[in-house]
N, C-alpha and C. Protein backbone atom coordinates (compact mmCIF):
# COMPACT_ATOMS: atom_id res chain seq x y z
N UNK A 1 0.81 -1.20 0.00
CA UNK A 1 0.00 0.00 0.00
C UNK A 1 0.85 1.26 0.00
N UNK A 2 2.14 1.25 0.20
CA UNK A 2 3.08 2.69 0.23
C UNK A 2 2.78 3.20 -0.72
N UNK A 3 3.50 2.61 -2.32
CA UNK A 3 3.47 2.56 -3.06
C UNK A 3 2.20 3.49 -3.75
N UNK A 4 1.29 3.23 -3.48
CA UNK A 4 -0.29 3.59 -4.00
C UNK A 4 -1.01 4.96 -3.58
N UNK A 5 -1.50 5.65 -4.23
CA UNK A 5 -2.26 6.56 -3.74
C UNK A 5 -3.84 6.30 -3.19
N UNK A 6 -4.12 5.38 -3.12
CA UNK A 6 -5.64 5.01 -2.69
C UNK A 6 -5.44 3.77 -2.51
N UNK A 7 -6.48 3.21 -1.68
CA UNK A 7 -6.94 1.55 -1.71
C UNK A 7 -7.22 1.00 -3.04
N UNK A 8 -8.35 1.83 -3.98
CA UNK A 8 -8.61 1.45 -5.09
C UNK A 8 -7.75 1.31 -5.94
N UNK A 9 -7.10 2.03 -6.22
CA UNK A 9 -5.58 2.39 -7.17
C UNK A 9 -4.94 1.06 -6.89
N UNK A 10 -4.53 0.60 -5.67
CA UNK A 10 -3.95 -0.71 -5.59
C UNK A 10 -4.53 -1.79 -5.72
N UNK A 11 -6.23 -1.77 -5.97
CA UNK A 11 -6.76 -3.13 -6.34
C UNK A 11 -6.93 -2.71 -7.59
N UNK A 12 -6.89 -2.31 -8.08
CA UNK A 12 -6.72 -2.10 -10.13
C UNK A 12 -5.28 -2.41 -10.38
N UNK A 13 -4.36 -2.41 -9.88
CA UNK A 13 -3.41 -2.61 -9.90
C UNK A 13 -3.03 -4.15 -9.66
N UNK A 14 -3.34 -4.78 -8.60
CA UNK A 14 -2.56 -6.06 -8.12
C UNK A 14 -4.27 -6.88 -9.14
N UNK A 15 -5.30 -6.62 -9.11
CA UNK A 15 -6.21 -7.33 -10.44
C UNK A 15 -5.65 -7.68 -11.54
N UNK A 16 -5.08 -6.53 -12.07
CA UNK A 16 -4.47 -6.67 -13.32
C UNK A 16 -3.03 -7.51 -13.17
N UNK A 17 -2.32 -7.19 -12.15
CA UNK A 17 -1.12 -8.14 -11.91
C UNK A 17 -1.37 -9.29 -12.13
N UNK A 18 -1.89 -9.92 -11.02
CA UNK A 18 -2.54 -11.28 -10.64
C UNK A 18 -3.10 -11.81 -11.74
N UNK A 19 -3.57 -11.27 -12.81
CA UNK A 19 -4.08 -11.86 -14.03
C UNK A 19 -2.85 -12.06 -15.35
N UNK A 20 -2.12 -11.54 -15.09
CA UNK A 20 -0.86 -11.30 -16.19
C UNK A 20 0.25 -12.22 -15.25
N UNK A 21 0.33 -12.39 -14.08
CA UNK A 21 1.05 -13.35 -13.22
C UNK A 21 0.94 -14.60 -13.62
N UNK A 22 -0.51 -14.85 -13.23
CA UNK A 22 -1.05 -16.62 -13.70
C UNK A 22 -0.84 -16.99 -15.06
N UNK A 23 -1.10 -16.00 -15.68
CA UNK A 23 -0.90 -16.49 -17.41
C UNK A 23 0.81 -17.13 -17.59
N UNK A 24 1.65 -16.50 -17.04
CA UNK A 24 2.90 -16.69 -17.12
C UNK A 24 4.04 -17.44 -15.99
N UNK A 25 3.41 -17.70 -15.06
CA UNK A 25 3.94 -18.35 -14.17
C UNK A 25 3.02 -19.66 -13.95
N UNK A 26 4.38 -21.05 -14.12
CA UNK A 26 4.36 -22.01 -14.00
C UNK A 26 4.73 -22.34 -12.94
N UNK A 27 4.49 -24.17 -12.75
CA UNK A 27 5.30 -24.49 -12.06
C UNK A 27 6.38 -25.67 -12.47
N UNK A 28 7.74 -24.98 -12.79
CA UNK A 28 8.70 -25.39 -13.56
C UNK A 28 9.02 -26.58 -12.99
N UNK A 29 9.31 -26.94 -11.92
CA UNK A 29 9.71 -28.18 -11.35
C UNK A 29 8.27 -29.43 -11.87
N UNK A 30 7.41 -29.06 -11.84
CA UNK A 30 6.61 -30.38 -12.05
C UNK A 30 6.29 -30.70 -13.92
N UNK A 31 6.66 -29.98 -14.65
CA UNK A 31 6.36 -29.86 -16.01
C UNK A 31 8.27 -30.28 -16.72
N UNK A 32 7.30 -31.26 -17.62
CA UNK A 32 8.72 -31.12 -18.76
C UNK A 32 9.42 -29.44 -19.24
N UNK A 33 10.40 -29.93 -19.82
CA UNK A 33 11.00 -28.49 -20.59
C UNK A 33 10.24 -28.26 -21.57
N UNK A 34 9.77 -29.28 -22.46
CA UNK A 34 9.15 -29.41 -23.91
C UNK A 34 7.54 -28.95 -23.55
N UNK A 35 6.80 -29.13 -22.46
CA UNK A 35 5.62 -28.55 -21.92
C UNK A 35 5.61 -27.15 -21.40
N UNK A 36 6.98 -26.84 -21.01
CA UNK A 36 6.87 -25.39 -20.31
C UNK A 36 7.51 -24.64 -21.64
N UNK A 37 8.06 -24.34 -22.27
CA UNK A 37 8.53 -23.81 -23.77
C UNK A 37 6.75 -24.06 -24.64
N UNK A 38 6.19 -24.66 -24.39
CA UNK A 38 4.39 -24.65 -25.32
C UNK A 38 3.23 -24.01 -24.64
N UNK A 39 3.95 -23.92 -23.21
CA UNK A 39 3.04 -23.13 -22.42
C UNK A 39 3.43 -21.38 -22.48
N UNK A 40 4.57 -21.13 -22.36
CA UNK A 40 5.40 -20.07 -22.48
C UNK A 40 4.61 -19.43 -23.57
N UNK A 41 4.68 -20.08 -25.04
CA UNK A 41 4.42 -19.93 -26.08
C UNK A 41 3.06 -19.48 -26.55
N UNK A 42 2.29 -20.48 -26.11
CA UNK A 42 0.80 -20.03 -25.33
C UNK A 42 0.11 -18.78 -24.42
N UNK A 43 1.19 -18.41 -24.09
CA UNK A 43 0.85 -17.01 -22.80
C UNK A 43 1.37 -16.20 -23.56
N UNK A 44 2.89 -15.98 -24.11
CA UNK A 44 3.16 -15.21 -25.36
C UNK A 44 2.05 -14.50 -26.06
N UNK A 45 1.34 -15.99 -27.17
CA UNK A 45 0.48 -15.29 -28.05
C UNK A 45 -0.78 -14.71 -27.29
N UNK A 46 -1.29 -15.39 -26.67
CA UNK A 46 -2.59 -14.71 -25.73
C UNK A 46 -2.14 -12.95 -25.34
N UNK A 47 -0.76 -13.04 -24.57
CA UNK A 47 -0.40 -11.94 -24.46
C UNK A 47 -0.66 -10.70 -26.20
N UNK A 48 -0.13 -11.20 -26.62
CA UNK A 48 0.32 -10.34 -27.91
C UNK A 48 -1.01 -9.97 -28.82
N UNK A 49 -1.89 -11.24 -28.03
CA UNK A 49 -3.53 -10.52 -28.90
C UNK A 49 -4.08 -9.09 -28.00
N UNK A 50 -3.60 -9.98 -26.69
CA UNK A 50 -4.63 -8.91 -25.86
C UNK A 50 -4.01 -7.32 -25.83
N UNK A 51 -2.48 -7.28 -26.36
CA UNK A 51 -1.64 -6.26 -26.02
C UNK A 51 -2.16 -5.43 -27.73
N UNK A 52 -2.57 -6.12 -28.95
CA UNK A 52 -2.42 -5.46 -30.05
C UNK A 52 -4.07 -4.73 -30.04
């Protein structure tokens, strides 16, 4: 909350985090390399639609 000028300001903020977090964070230890490089890849393009 330092960081922030309002309560609200920081839940528009960590919403939008928390949604761009999950898309991209795995959990590397339980997944092949060849599964986490297709998942990567996967959050990439999702990313790159939602960003254009």
């Amino acid at each position: 909350m330092l960081g922030f000028k309002s309560i609200p300001s920081a839940q528009r903020f960590l919403t939008t985090h928390a949604a761009i977090y999950n898309a991209f964070d795995f959990q590397r230890h339980m997944i092949s390399r060849s599964k986490l490089k297709l998942f990567r890849a996967r959050a990439n393009w999702g990313w790159n639609q939602a960003a254009a």
